[in-house]
N, C-alpha and C. Protein backbone atom coordinates (compact mmCIF):
# COMPACT_ATOMS: atom_id res chain seq x y z
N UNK A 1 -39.37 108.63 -40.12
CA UNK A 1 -40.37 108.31 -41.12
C UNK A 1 -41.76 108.43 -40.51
N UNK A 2 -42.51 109.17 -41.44
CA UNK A 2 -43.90 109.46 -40.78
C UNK A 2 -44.73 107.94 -40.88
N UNK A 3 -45.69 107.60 -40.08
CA UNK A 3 -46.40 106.16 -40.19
C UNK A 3 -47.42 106.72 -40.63
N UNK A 4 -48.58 105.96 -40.96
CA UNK A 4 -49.74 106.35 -41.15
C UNK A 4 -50.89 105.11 -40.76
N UNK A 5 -51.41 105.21 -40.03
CA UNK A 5 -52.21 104.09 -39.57
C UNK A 5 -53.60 103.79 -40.14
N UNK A 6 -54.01 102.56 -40.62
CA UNK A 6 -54.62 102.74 -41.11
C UNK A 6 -56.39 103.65 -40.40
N UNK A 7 -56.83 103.62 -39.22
CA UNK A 7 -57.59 104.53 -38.65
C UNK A 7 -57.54 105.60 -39.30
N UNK A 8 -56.04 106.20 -39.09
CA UNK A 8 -55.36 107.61 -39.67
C UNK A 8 -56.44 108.20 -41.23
N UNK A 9 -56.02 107.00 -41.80
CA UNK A 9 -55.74 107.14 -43.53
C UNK A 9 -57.73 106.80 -43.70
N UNK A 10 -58.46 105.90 -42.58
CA UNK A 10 -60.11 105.87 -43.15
C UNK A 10 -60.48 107.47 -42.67
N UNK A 11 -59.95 107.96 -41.60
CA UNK A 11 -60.76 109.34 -40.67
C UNK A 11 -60.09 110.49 -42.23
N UNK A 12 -59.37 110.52 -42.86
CA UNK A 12 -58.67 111.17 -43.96
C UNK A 12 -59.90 111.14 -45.15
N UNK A 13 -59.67 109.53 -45.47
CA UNK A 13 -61.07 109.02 -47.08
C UNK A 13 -62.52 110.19 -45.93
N UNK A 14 -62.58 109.79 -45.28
CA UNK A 14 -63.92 110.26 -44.72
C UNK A 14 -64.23 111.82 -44.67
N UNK A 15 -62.86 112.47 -44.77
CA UNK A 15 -62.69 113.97 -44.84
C UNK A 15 -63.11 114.29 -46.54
N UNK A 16 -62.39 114.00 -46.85
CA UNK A 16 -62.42 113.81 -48.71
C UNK A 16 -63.46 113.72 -49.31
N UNK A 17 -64.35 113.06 -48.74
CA UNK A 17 -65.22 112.17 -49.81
C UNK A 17 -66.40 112.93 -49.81
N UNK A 18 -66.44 113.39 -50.61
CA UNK A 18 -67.69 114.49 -50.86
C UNK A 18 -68.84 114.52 -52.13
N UNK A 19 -69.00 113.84 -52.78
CA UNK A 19 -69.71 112.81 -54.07
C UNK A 19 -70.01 111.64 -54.01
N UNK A 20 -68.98 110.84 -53.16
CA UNK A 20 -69.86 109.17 -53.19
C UNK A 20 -70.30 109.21 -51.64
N UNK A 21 -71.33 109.58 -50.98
CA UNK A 21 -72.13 109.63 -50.18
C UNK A 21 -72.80 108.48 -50.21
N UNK A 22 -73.44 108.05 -51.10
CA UNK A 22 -74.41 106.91 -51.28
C UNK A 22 -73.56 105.79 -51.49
N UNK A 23 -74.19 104.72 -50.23
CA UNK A 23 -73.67 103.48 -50.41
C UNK A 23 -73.70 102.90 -51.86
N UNK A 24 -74.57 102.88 -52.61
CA UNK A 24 -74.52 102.14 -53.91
C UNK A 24 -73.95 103.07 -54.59
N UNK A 25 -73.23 104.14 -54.89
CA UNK A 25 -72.23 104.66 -55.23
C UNK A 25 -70.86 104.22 -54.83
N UNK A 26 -70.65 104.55 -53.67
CA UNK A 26 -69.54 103.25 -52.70
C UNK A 26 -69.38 101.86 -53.23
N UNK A 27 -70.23 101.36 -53.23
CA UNK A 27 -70.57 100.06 -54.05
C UNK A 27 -69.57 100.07 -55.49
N UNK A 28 -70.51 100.38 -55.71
CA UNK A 28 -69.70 100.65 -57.65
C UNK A 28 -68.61 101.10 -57.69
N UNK A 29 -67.96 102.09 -56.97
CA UNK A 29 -66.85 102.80 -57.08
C UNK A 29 -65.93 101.72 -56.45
N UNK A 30 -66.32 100.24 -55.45
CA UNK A 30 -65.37 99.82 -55.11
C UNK A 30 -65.30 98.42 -56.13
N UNK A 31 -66.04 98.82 -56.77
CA UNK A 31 -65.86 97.45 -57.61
C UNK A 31 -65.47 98.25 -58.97
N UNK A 32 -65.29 98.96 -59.62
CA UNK A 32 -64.90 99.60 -60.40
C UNK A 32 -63.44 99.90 -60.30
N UNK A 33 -62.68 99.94 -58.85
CA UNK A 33 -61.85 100.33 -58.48
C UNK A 33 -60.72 98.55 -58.93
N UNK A 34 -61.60 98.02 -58.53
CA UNK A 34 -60.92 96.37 -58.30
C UNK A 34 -60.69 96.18 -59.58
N UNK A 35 -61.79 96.51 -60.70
CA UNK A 35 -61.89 96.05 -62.05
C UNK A 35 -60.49 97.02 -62.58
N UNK A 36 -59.91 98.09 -62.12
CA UNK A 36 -58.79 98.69 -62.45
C UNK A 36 -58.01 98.35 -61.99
N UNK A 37 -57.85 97.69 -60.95
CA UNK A 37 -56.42 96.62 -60.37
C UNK A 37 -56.18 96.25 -61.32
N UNK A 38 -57.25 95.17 -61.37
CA UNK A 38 -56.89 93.62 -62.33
C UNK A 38 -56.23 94.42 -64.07
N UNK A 39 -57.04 94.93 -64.27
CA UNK A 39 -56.58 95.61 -65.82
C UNK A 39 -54.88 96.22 -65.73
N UNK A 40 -55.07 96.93 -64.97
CA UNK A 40 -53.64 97.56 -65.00
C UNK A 40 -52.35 95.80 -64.85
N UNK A 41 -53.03 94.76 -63.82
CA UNK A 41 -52.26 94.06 -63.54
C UNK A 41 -52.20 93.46 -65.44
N UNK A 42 -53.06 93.31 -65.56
CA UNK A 42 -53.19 92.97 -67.21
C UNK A 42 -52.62 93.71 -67.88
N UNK A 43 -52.42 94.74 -68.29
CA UNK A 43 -51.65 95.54 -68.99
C UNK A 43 -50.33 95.22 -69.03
N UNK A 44 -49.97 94.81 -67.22
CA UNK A 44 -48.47 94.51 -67.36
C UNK A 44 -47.95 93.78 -68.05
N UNK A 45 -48.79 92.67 -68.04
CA UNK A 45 -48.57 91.01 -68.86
C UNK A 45 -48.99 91.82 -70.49
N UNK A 46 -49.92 91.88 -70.78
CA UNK A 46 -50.34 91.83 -72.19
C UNK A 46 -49.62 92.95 -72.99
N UNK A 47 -49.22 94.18 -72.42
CA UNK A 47 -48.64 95.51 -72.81
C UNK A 47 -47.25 95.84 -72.62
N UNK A 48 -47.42 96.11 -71.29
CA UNK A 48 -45.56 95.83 -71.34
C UNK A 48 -44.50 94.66 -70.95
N UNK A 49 -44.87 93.39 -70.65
CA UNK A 49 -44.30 92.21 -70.65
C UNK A 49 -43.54 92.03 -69.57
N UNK A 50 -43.83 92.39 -68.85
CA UNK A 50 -42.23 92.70 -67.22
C UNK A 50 -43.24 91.64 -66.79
N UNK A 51 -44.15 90.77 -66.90
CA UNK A 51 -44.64 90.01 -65.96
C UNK A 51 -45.55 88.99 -67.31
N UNK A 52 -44.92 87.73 -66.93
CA UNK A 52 -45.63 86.61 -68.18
C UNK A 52 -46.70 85.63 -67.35
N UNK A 53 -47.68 85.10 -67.70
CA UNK A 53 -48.58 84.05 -67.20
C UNK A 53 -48.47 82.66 -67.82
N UNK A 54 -47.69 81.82 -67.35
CA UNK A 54 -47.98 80.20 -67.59
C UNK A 54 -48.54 79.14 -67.05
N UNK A 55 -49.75 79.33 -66.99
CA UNK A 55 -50.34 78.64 -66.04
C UNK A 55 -50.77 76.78 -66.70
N UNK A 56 -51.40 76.61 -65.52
CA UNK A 56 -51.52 74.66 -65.88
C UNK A 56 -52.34 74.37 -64.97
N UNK A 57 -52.68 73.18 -64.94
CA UNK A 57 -53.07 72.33 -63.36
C UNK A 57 -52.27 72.38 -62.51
N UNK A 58 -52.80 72.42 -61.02
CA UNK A 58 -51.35 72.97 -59.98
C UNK A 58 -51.33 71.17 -59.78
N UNK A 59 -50.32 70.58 -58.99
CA UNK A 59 -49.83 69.11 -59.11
C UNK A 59 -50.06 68.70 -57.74
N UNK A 60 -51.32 69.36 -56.76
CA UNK A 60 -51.46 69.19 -55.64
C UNK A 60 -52.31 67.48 -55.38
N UNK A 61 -52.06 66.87 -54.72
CA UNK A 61 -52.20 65.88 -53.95
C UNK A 61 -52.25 65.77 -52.45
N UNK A 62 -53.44 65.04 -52.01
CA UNK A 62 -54.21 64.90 -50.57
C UNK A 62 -52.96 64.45 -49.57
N UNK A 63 -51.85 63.68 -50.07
CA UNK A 63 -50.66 63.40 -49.27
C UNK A 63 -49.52 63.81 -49.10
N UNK A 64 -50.05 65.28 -49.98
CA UNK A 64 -48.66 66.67 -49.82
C UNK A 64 -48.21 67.24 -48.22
N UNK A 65 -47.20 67.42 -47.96
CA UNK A 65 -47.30 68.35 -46.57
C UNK A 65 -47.64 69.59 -47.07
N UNK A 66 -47.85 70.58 -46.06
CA UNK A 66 -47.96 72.23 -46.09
C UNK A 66 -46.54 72.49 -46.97
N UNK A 67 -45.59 71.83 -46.64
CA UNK A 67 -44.19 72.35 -46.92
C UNK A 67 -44.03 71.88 -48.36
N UNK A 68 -44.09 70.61 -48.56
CA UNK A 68 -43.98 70.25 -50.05
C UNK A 68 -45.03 71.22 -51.09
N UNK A 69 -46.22 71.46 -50.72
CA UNK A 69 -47.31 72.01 -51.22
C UNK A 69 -46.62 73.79 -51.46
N UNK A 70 -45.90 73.89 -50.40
CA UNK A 70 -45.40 75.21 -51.10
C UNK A 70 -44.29 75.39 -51.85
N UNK A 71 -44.04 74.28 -51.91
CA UNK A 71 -42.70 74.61 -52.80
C UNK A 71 -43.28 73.47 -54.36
N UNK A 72 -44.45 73.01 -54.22
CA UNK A 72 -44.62 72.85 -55.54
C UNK A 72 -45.75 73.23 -56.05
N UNK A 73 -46.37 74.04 -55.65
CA UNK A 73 -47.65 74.98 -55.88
C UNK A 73 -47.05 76.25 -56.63
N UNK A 74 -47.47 76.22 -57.71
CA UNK A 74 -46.90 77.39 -58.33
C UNK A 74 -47.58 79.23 -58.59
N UNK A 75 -46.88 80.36 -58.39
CA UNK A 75 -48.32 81.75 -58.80
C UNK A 75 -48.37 81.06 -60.23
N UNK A 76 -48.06 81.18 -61.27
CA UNK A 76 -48.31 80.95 -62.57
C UNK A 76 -47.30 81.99 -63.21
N UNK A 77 -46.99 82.86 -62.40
CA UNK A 77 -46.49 84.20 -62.78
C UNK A 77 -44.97 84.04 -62.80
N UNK A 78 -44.80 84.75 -64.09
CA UNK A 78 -43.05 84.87 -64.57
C UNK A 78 -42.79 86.50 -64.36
N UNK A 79 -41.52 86.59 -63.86
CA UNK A 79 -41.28 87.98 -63.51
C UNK A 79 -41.12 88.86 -63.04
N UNK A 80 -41.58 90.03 -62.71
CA UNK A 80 -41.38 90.96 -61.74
C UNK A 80 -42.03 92.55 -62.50
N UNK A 81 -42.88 93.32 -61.60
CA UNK A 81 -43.47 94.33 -62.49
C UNK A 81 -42.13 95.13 -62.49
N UNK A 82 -42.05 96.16 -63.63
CA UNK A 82 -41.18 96.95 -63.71
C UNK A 82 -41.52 98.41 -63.12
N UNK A 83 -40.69 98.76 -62.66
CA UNK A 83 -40.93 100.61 -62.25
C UNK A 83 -42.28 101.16 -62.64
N UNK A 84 -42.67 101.12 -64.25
CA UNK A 84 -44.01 101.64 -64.79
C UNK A 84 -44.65 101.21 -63.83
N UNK A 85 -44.49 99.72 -63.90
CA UNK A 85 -46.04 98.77 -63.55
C UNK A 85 -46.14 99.12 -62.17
N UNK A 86 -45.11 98.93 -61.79
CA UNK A 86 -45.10 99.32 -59.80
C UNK A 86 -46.20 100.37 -60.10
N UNK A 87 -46.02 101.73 -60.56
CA UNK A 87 -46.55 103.02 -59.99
C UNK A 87 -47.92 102.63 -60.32
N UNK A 88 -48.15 102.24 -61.69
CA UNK A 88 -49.41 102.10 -62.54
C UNK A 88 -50.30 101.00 -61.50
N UNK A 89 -49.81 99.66 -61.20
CA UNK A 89 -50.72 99.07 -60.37
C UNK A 89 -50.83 99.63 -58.62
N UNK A 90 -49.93 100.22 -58.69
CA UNK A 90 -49.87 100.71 -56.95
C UNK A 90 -51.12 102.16 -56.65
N UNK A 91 -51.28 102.50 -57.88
CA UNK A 91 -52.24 103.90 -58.10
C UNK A 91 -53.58 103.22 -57.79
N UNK A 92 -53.30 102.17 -58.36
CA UNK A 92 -54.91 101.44 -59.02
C UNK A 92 -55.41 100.64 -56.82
N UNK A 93 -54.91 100.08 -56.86
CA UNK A 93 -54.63 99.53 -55.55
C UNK A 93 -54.96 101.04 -54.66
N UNK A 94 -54.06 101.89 -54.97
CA UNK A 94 -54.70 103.15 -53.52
C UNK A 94 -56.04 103.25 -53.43
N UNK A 95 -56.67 103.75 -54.92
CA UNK A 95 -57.57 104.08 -55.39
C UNK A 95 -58.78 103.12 -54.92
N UNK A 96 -58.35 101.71 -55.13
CA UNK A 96 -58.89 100.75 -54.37
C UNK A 96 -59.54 100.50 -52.95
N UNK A 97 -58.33 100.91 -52.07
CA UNK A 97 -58.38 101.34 -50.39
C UNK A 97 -59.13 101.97 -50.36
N UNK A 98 -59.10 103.19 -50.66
CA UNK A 98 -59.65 104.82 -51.17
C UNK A 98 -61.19 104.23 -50.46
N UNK A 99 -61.80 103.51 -51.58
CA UNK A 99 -63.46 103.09 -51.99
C UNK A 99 -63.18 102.14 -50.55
N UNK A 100 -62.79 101.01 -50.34
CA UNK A 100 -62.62 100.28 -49.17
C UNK A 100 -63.16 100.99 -47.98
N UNK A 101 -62.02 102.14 -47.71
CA UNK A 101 -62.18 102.91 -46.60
C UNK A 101 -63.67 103.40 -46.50
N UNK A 102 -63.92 103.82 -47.69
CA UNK A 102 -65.29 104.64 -47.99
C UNK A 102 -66.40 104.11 -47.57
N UNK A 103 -66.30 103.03 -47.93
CA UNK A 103 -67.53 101.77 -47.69
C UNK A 103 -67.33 101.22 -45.96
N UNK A 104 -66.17 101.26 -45.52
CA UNK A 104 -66.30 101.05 -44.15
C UNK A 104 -66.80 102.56 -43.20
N UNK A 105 -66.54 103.58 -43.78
CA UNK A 105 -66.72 104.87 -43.02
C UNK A 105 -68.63 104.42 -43.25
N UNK A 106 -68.89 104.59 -44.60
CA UNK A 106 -70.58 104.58 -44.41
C UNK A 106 -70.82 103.28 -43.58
N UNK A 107 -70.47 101.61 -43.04
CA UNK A 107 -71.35 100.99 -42.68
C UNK A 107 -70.96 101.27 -41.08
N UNK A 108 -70.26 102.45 -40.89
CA UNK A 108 -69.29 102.54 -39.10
C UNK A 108 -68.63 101.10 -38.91
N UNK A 109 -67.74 100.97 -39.70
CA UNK A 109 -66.65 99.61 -39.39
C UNK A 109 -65.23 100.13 -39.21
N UNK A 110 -64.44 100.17 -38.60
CA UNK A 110 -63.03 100.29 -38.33
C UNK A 110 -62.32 99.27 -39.56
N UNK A 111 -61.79 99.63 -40.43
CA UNK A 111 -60.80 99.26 -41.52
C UNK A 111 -59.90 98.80 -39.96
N UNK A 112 -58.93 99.66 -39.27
CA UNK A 112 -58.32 98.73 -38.59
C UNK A 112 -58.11 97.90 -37.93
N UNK A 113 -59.71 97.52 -37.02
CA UNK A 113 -60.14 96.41 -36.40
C UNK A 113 -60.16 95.16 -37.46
N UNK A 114 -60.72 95.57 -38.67
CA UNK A 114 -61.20 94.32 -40.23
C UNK A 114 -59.75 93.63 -39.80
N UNK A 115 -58.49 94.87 -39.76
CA UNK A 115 -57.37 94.13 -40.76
C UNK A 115 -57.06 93.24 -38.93
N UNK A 116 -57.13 93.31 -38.08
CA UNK A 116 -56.74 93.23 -36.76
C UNK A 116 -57.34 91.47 -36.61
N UNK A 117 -58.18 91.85 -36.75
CA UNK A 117 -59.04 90.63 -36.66
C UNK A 117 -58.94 89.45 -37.66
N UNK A 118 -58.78 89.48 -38.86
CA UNK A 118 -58.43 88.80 -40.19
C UNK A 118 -57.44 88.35 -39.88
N UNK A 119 -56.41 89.05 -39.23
CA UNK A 119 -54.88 88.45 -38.84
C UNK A 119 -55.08 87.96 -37.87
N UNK A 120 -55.77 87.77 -36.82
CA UNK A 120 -56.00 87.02 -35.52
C UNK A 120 -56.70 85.53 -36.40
N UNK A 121 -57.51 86.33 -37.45
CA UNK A 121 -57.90 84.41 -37.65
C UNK A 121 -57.48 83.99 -38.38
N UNK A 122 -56.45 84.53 -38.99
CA UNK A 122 -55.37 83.74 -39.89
C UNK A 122 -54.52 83.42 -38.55
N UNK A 123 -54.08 83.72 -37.98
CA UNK A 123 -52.87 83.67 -36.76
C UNK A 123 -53.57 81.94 -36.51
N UNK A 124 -55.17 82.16 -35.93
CA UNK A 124 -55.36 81.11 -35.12
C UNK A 124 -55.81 79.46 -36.63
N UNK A 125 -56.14 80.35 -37.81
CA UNK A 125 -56.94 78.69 -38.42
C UNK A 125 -55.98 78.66 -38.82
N UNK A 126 -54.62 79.80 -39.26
CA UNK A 126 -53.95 78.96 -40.25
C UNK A 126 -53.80 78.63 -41.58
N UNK A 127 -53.74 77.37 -42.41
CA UNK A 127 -53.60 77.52 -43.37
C UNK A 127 -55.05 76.81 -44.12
N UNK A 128 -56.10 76.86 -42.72
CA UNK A 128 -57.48 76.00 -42.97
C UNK A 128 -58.38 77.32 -43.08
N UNK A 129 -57.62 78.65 -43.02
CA UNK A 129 -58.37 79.65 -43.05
C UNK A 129 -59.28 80.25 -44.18
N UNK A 130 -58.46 79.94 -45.20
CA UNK A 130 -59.21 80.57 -46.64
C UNK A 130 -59.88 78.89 -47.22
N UNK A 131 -59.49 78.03 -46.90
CA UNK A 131 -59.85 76.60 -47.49
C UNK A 131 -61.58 76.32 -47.99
């Protein structure tokens, strides 16, 4: 099986990209890109139904463990995307990277150092990381 690293796949967007040159093009295109995640993820729920939303107040309390907290913290989400939805949100998501990559090639950032490092400080804070 061929790998593809992500280095691989930004030095690739950087070959490609021949119209969004301009950071505030980059810009827009990566937020435009996100705004087609979420929709397509919407579509699934509102259009073809392979995935339902019931959401509420989550039932968290200051004297939960990590462990209780995950097993009574709920996504909200009923389901599972179906085949469509896989391809349809997985397009939207490349497309996503795509602009990601783009925006790291213009500011000279390594996409694979970002992801390298993010996991080192999740590794080290934990679950105080996103808090």
């Amino acid at each position: 099986m061929n790998t593809l690293d992500l280095r691989q796949f930004q030095d690739q967007v950087a070959e490609l990209l021949l119209r969004h040159r301009s950071l505030l093009d980059v810009l827009s295109k990566c937020q435009q890109a996100n705004a087609a995640v979420h929709r397509s993820v919407v579509k699934s729920i509102t259009e073809c139904g392979c995935v339902e939303v019931h959401a509420a107040k989550q039932p968290y309390s200051a004297d939960m463990t990590i462990e209780d907290a995950k097993q009574t913290l709920a996504s909200h989400m009923d389901g599972q995307l179906c085949e469509n939805c896989v391809e349809a949100v997985g397009a939207e998501l490349g497309k996503n990277l795509f602009y990601l990559a783009s925006l790291c090639n213009l500011l000279d950032m390594d996409l694979q150092q970002i992801v390298i490092d993010e996991s080192r400080k999740c590794s080290t804070l934990g679950y105080f990381n996103m808090s």
